[in-house]
C-alpha atoms as a PDB file:
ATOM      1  CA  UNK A   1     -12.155   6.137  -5.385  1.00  0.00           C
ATOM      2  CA  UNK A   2     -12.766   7.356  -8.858  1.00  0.00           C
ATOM      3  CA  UNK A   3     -10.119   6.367 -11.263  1.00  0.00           C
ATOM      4  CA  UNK A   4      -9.710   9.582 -12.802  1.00  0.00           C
ATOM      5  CA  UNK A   5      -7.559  10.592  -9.374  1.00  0.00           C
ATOM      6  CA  UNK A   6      -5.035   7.697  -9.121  1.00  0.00           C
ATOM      7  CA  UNK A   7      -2.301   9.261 -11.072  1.00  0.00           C
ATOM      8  CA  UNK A   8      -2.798  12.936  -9.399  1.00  0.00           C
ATOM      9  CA  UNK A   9      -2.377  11.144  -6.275  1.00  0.00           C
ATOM     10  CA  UNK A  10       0.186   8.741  -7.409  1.00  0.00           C
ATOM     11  CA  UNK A  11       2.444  11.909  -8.531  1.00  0.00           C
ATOM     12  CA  UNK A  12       1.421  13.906  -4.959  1.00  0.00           C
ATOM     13  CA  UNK A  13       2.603  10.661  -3.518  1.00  0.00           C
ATOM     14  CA  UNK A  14       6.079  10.290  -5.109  1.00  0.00           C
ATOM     15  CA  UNK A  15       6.659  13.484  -4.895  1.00  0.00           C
ATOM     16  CA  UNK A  16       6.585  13.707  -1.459  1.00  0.00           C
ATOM     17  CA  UNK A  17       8.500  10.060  -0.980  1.00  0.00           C
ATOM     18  CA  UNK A  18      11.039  11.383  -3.041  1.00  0.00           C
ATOM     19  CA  UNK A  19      11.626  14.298  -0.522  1.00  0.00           C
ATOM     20  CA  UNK A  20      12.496  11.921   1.966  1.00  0.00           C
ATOM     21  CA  UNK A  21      15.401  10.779  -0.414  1.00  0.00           C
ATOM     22  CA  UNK A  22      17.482  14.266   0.105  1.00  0.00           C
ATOM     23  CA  UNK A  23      17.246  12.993   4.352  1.00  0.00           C
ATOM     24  CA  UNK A  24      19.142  10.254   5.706  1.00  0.00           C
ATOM     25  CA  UNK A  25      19.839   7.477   3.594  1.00  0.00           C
ATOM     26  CA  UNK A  26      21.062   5.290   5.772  1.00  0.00           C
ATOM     27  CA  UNK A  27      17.882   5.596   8.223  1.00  0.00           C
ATOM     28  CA  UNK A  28      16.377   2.016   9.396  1.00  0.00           C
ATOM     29  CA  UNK A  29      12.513   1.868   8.184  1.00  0.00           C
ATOM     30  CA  UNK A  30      11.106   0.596  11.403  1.00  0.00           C
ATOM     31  CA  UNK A  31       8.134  -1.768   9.908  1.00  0.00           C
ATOM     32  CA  UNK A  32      10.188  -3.401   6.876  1.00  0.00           C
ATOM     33  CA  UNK A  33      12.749  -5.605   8.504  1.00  0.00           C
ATOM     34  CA  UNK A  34      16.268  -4.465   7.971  1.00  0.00           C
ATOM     35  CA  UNK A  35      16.010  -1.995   5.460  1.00  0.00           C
ATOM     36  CA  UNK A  36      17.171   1.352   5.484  1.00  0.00           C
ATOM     37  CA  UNK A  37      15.729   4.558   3.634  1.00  0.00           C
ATOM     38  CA  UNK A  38      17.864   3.636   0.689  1.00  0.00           C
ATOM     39  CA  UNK A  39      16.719  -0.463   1.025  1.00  0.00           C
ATOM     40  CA  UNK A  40      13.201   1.244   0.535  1.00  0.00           C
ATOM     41  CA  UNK A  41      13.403   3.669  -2.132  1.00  0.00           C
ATOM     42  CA  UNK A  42      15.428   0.644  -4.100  1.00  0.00           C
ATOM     43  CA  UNK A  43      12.358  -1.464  -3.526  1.00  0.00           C
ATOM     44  CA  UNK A  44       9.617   1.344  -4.730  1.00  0.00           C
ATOM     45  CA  UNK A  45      11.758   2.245  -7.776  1.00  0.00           C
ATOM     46  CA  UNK A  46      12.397  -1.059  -8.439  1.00  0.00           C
ATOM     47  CA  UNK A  47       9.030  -1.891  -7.877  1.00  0.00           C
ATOM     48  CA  UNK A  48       8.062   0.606 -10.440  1.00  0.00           C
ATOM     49  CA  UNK A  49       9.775  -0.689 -13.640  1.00  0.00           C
ATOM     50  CA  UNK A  50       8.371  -4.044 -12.561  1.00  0.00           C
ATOM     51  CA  UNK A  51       4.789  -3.250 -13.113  1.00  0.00           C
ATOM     52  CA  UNK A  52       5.604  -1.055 -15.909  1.00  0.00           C
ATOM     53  CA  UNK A  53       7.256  -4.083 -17.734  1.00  0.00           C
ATOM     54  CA  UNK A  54       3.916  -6.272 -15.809  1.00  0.00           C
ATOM     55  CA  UNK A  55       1.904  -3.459 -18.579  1.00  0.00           C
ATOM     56  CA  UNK A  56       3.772  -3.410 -21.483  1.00  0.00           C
ATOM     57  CA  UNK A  57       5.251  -7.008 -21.829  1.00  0.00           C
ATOM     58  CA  UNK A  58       2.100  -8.580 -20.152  1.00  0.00           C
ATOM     59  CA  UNK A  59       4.893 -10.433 -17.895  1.00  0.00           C
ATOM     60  CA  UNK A  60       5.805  -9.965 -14.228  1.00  0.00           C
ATOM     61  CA  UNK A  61       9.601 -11.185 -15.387  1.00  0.00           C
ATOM     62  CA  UNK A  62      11.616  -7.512 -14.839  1.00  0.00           C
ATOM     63  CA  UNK A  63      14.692  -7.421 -12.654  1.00  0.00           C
ATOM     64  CA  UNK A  64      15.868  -4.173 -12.279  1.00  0.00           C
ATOM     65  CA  UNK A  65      19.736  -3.646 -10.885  1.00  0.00           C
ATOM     66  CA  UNK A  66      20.609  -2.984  -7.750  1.00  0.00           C
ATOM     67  CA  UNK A  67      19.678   1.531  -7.310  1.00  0.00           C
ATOM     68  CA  UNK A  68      23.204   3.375  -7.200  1.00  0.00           C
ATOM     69  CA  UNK A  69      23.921   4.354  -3.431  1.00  0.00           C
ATOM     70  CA  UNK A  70      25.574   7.829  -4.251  1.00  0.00           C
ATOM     71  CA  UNK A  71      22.252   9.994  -3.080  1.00  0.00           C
ATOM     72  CA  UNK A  72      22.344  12.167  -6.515  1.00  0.00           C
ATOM     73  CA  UNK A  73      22.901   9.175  -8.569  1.00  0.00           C
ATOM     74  CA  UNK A  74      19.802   7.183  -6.605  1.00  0.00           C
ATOM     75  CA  UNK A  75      17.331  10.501  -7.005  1.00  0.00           C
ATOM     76  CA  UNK A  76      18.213  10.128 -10.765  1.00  0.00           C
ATOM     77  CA  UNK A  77      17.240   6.565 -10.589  1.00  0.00           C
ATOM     78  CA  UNK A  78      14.221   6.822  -8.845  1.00  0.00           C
ATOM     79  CA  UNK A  79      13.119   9.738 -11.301  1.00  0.00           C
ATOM     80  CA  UNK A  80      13.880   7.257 -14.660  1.00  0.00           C
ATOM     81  CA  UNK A  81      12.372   4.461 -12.920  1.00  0.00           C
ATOM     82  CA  UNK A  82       9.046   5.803 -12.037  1.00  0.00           C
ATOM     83  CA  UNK A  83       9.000   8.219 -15.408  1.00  0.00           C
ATOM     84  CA  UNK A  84       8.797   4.647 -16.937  1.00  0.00           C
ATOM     85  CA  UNK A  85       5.998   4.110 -14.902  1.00  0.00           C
ATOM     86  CA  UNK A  86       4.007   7.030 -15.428  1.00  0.00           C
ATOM     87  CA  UNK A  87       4.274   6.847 -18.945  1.00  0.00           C
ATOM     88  CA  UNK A  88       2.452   3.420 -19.469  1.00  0.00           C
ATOM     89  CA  UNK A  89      -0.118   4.167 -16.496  1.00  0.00           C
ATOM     90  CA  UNK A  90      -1.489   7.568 -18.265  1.00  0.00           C
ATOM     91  CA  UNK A  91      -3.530   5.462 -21.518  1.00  0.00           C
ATOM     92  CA  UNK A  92      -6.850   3.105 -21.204  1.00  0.00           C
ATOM     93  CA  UNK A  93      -7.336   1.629 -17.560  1.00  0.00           C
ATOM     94  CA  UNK A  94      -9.239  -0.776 -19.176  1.00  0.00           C
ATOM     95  CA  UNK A  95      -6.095  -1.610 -21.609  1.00  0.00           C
ATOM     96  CA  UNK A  96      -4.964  -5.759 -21.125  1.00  0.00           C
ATOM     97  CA  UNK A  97      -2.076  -5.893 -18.367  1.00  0.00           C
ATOM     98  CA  UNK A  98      -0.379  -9.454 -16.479  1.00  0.00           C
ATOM     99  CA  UNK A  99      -1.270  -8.786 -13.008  1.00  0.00           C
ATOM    100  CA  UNK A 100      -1.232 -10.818  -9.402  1.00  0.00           C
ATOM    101  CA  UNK A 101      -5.069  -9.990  -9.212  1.00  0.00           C
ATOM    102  CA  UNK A 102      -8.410  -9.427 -11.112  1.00  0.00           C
ATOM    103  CA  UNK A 103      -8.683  -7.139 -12.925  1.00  0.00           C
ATOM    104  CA  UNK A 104      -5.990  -7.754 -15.629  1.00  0.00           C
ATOM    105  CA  UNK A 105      -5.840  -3.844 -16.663  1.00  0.00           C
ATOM    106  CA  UNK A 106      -4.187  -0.799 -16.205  1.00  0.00           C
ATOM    107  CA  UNK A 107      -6.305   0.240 -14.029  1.00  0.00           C
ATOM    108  CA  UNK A 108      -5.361  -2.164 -11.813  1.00  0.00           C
ATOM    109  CA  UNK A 109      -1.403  -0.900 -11.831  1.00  0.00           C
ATOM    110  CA  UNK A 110      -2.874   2.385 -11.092  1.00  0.00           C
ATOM    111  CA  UNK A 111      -4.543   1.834  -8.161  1.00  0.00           C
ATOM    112  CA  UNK A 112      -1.896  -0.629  -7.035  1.00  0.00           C
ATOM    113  CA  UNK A 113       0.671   1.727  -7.159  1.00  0.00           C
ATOM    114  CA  UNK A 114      -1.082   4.636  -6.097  1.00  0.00           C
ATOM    115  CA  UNK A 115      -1.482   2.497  -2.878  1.00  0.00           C
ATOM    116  CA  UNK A 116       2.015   1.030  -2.184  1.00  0.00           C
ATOM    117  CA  UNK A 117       3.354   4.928  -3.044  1.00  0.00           C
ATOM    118  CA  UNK A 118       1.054   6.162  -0.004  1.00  0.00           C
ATOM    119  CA  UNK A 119       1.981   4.001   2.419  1.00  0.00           C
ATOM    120  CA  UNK A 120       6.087   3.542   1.304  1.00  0.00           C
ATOM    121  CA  UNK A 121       5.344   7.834   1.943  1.00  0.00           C
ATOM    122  CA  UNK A 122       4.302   7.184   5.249  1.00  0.00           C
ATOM    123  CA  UNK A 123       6.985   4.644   5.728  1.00  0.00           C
ATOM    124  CA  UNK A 124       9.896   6.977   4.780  1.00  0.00           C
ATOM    125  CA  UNK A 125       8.521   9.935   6.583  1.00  0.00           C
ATOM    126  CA  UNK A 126       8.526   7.817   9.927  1.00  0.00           C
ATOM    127  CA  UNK A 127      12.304   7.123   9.301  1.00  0.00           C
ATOM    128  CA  UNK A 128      13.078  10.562   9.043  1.00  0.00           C
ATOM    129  CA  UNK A 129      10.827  11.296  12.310  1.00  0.00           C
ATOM    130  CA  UNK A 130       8.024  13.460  10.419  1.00  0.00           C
ATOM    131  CA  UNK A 131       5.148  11.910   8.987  1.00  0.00           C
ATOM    132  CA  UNK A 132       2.529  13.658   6.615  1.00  0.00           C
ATOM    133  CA  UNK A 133      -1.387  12.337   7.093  1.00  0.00           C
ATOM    134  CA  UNK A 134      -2.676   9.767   4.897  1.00  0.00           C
ATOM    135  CA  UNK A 135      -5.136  11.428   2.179  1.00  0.00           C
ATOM    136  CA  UNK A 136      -8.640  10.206   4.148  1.00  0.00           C
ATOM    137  CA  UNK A 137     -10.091   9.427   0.403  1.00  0.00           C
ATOM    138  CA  UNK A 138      -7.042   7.243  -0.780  1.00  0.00           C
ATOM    139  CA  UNK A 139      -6.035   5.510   2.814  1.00  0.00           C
ATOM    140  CA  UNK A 140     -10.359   4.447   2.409  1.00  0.00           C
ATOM    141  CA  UNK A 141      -9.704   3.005  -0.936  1.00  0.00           C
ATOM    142  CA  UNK A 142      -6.266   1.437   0.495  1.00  0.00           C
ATOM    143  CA  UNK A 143      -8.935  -0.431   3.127  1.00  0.00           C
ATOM    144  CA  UNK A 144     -10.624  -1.336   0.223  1.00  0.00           C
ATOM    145  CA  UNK A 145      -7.980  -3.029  -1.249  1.00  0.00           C
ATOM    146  CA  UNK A 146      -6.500  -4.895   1.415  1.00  0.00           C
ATOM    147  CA  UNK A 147     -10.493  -6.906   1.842  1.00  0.00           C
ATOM    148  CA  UNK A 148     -10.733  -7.473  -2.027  1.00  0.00           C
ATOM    149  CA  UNK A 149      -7.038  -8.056  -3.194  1.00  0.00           C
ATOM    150  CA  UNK A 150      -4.639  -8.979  -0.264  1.00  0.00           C
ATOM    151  CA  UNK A 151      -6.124 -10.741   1.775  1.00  0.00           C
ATOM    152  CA  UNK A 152      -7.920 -13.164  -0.791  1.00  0.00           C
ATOM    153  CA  UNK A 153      -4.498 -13.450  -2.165  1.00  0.00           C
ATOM    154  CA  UNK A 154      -2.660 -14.400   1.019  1.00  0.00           C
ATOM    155  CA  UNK A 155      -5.619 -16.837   1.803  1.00  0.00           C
ATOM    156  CA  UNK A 156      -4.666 -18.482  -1.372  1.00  0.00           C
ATOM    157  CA  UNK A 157      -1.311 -18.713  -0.999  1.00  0.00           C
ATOM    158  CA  UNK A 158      -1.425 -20.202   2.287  1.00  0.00           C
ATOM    159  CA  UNK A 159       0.022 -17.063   4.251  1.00  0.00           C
ATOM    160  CA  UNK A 160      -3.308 -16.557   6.290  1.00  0.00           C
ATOM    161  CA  UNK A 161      -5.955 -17.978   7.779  1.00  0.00           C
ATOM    162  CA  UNK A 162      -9.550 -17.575   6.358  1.00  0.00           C
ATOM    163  CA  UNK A 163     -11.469 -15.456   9.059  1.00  0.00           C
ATOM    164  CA  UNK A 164     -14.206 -17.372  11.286  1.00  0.00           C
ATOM    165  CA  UNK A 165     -16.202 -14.253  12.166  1.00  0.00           C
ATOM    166  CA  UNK A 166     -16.320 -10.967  10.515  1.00  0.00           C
ATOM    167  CA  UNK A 167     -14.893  -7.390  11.449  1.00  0.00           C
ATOM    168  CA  UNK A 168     -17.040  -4.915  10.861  1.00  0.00           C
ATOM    169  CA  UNK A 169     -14.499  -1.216  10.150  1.00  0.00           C
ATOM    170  CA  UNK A 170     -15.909   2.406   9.999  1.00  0.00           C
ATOM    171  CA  UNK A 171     -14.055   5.301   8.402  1.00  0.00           C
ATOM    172  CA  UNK A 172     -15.213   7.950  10.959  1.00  0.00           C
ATOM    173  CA  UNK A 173     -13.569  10.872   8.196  1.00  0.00           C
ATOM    174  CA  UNK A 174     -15.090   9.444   5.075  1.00  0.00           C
ATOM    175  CA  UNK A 175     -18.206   7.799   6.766  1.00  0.00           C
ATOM    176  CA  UNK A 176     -17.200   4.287   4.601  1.00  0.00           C
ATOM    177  CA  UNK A 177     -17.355   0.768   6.160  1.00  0.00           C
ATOM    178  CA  UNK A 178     -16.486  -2.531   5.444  1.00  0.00           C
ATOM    179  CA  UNK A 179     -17.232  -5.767   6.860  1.00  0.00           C
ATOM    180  CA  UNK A 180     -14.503  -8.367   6.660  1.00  0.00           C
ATOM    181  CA  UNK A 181     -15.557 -12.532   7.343  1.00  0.00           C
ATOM    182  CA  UNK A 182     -18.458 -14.545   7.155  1.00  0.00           C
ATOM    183  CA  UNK A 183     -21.877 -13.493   9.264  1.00  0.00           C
ATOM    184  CA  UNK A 184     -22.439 -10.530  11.322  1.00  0.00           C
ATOM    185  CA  UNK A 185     -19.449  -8.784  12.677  1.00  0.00           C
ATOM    186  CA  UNK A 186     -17.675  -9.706  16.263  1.00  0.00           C
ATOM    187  CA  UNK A 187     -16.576  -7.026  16.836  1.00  0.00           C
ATOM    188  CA  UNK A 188     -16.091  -3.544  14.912  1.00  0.00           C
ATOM    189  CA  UNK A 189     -13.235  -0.881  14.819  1.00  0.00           C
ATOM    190  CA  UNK A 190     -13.595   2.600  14.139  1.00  0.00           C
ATOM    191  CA  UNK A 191     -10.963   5.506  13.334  1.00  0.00           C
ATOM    192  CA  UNK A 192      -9.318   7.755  10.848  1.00  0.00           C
ATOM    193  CA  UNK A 193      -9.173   6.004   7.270  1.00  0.00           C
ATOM    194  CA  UNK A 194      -5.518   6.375   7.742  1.00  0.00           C
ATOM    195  CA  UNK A 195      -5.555   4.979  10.795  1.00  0.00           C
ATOM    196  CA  UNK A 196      -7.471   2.034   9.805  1.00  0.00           C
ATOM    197  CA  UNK A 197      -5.031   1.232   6.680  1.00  0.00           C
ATOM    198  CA  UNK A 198      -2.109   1.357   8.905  1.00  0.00           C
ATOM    199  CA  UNK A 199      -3.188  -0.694  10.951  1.00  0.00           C
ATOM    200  CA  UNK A 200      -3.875  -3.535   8.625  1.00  0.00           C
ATOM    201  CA  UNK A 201      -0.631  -2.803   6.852  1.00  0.00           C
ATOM    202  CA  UNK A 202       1.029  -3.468  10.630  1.00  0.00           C
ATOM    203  CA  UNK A 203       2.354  -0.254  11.104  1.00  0.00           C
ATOM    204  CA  UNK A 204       0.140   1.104  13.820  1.00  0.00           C
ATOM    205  CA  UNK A 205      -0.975  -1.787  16.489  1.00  0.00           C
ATOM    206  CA  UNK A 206      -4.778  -2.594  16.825  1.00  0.00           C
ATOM    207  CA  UNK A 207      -4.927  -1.232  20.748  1.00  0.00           C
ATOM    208  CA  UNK A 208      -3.727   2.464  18.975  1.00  0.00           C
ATOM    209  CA  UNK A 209      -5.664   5.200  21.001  1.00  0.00           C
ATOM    210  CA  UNK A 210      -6.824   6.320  17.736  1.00  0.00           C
ATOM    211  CA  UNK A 211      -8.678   2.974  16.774  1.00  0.00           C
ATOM    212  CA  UNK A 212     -11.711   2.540  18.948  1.00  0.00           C
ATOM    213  CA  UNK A 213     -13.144  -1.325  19.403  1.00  0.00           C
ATOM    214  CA  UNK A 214     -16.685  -2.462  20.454  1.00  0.00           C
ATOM    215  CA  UNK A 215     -17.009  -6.273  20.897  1.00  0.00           C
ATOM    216  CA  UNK A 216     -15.069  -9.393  20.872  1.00  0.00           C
ATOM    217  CA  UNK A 217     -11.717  -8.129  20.643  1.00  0.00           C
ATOM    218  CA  UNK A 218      -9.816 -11.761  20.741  1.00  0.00           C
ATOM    219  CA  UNK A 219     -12.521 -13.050  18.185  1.00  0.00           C
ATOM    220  CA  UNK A 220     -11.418  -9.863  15.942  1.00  0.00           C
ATOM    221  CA  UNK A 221      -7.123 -11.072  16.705  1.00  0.00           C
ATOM    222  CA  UNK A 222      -8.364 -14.067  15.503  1.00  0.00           C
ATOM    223  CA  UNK A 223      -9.684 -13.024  12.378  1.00  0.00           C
ATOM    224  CA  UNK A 224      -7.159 -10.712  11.481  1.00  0.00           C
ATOM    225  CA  UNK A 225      -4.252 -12.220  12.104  1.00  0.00           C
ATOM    226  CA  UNK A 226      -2.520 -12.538   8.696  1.00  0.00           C
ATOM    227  CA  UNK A 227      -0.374 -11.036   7.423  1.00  0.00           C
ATOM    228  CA  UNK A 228      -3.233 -10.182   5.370  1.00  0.00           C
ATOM    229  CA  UNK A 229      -0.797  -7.739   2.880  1.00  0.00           C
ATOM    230  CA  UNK A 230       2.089  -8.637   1.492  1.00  0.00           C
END
């Protein structure tokens, strides 16, 4: 994706997660443990002034407070913590920042939290019982970024395995693929680029009816078992 649209999307994106904020509060996000609608906008907002302060102090050291509960008093929140945001991310992408994961730029934070926005979105919306489509362009690049960020990092770290074989992924509404592993691919998946992302992010399960497989589908498990984000 072209740099030039992370920060459209990125406002589209928190624009429509911050809808979700005048809904039920107290509704349980199904794929984040225990947390509610208010555990989750508490995490993005939070999440937010962290990466700002990752941009502008060159640290990953910010603790931001616990967001107020009172729903009027949390939108207000959300809105300062992600103005913060904004303001740092719209300068040189190619400006020095601290982050988890080449490259060490702005750019970076851009992308990164274009990406977490979209899929906290589709998060939120699924408490609430409605969800939006994934933006076919973005969810690609959210692929993307789970094969050359995550999942290098969680190999690292211990967290996942390194794959044996390679998965082979086709964005049937972008026409993009990816191969993930060493050699030829075991097996391949193909779907909606939304679809796809979801599905590595655990929210959708690989036997979806929307995700079609061709072959070795326990050889693919195998490689993919992770998490691979986190």
């Amino acid at each position: 994706m072209e740099t030039a649209g992370y920060l459209p999307a990125l406002l589209r994106e928190t624009d429509a997660f911050r809808g979700t904020l005048l809904g039920d509060l107290t509704a349980q996000v199904e794929h984040c443990g225990s947390w509610t609608l208010y555990d989750l906008a508490n995490h993005l907002g939070a999440g937010n002034r962290w990466a700002a302060t990752a941009i502008t102090a060159h640290h990953p050291g910010h603790r931001s407070p616990a967001a107020p509960r009172e729903p009027a008093a949390l939108l207000s929140w959300f809105d300062r913590q992600t103005a913060v945001l904004l303001d740092v991310l719209d300068g040189d992408t190619a400006a020095p920042a601290w982050t988890f994961h080449p490259p060490h730029t702005v750019g970076f934070w851009q992308r990164r939290r274009c990406l977490e926005t979209l899929v906290h979105r589709w998060d939120a919306q699924h408490a609430l019982g409605a969800t939006e489509p994934l933006d076919p362009e973005l969810a690609a690049d959210g692929i993307a970024e789970v094969f050359d960020t995550f999942a290098p990092r969680q190999i690292e770290a211990g967290r996942a395995a390194a794959p044996a074989c390679a998965v082979g992924f086709e964005a049937t509404d972008t026409g993009s693929s990816w191969t993930y592993g060493p050699g030829a691919p075991a097996a391949s998946v193909s779907g909606a680029a939304g679809d796809l992302l979801l599905m590595l992010w655990g929210r959708l399960p690989a036997g979806d009816p929307g995700l079609v497989w061709k072959g070795d589908r326990e050889a693919a498990g195998a490689a993919l078992r992770g998490p691979l984000v986190a």
